[in-house]
C-alpha atoms as a PDB file:
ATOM      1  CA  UNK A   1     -56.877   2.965 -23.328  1.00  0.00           C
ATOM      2  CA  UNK A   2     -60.321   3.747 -22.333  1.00  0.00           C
ATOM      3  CA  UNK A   3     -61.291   7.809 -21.531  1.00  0.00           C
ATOM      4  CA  UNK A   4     -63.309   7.993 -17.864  1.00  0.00           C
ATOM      5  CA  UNK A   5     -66.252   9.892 -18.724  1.00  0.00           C
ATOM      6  CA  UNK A   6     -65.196  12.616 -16.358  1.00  0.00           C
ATOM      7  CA  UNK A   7     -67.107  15.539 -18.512  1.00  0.00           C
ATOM      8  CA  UNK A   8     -70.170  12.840 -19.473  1.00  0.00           C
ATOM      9  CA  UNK A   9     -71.110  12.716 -15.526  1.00  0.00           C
ATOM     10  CA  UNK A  10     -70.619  16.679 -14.882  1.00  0.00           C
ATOM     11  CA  UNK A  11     -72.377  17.583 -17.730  1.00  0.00           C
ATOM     12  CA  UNK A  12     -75.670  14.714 -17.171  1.00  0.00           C
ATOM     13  CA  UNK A  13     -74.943  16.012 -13.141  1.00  0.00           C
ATOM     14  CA  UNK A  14     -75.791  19.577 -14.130  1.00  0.00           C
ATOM     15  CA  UNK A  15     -78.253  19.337 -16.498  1.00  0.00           C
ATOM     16  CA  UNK A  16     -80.637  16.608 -14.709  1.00  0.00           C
ATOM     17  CA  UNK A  17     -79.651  16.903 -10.897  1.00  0.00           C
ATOM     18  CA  UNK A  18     -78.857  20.387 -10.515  1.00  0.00           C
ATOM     19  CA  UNK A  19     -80.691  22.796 -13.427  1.00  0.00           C
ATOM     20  CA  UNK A  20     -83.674  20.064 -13.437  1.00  0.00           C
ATOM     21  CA  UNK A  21     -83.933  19.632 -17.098  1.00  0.00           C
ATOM     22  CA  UNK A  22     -85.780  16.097 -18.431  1.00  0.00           C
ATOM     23  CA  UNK A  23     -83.825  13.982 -20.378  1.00  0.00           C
ATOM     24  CA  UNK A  24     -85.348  15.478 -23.964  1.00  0.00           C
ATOM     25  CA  UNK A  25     -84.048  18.935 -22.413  1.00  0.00           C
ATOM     26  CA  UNK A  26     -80.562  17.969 -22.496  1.00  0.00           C
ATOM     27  CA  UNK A  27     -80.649  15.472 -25.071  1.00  0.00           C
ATOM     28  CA  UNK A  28     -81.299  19.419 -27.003  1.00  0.00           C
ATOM     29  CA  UNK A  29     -78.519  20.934 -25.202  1.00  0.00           C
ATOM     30  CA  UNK A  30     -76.315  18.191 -26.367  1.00  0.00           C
ATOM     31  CA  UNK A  31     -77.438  18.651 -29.780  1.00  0.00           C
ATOM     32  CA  UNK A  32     -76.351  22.074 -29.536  1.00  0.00           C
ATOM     33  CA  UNK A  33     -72.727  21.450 -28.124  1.00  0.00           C
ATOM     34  CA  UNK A  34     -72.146  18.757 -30.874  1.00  0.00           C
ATOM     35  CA  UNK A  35     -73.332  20.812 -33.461  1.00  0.00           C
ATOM     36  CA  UNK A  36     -70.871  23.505 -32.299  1.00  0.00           C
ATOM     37  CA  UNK A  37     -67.728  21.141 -32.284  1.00  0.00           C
ATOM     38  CA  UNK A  38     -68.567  19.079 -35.292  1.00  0.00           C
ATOM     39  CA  UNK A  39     -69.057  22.631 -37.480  1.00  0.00           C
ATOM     40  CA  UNK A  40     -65.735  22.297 -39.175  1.00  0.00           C
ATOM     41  CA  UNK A  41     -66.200  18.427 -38.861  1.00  0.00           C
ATOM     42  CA  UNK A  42     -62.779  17.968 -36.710  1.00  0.00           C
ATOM     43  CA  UNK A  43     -64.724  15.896 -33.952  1.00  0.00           C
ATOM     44  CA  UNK A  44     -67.095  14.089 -36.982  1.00  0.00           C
ATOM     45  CA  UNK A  45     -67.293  10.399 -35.431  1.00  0.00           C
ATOM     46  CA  UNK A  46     -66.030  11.367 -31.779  1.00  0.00           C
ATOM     47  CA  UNK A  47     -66.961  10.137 -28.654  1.00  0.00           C
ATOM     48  CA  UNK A  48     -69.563  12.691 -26.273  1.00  0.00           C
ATOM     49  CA  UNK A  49     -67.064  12.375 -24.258  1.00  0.00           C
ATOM     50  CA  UNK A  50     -64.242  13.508 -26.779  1.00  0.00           C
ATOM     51  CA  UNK A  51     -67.075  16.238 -27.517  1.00  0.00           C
ATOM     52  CA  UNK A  52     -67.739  17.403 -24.304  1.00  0.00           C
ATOM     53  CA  UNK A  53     -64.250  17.853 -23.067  1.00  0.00           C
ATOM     54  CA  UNK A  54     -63.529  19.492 -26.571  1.00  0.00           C
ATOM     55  CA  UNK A  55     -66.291  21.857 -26.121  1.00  0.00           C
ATOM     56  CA  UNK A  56     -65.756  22.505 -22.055  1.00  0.00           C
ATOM     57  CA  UNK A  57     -62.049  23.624 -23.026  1.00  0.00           C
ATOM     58  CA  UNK A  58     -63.082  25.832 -26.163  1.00  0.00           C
ATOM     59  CA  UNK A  59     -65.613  27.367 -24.082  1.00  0.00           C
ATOM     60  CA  UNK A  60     -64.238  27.987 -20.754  1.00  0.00           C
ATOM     61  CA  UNK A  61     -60.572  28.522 -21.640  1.00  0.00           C
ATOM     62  CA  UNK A  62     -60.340  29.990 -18.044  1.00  0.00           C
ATOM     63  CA  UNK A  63     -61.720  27.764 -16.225  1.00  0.00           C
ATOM     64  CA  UNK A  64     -63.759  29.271 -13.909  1.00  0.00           C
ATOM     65  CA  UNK A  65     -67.065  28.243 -15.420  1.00  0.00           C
ATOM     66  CA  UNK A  66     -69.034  24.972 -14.353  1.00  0.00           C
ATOM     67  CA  UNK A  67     -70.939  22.833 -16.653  1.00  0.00           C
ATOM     68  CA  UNK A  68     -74.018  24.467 -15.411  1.00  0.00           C
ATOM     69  CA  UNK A  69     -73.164  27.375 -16.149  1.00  0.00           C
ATOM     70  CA  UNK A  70     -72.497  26.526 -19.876  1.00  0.00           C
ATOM     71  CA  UNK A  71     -75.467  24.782 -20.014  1.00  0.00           C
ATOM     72  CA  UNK A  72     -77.465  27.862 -18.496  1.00  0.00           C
ATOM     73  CA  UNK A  73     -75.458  30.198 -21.324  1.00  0.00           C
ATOM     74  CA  UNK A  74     -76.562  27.833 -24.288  1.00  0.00           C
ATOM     75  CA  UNK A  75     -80.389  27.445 -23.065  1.00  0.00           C
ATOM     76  CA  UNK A  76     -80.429  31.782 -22.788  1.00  0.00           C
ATOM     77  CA  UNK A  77     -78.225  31.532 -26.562  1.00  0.00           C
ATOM     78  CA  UNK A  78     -80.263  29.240 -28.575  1.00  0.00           C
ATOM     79  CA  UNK A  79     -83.506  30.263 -26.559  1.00  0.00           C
ATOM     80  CA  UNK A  80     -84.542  26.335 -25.505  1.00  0.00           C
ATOM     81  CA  UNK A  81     -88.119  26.766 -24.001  1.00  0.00           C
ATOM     82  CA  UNK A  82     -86.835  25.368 -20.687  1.00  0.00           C
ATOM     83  CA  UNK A  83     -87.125  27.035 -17.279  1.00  0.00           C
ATOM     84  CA  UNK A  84     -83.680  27.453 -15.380  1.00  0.00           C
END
């Protein structure tokens, strides 16, 4: 069974089409959110789309954030010289 890349298009939505970053921008935000699932190495070899959900469900366990705004919170976080 094959996973739709449901977070994948949100998160590549947000970043590129509606905070504006370039592709090496986000490619550094990914970074980030990988880093931050894979630090106990329970997602080591996962899918970014695996990832992404992973992280957008650890990190919004509300859900009332968007994937821009968790993008927004990790370029203020780990201070990425982008301009939001």
């Amino acid at each position: 069974m094959t996973q739709t890349p449901h977070h994948t298009v949100l998160f590549n939505v947000a970043g590129i089409t509606m905070i504006h970053l370039t592709g090496e921008q986000l490619k550094q935000v990914y970074a980030i959110v990988e880093d931050t699932m894979n630090g106990d190495g329970l997602y080591e070899g996962a899918n970014r789309e695996t990832i992404l959900e992973a992280y957008y469900s650890q990190e919004n366990p509300m859900g009332d954030l968007t994937w821009i705004d968790l993008i927004k919170k990790i370029i203020t976080e780990h201070y990425i010289h982008m301009i939001i």
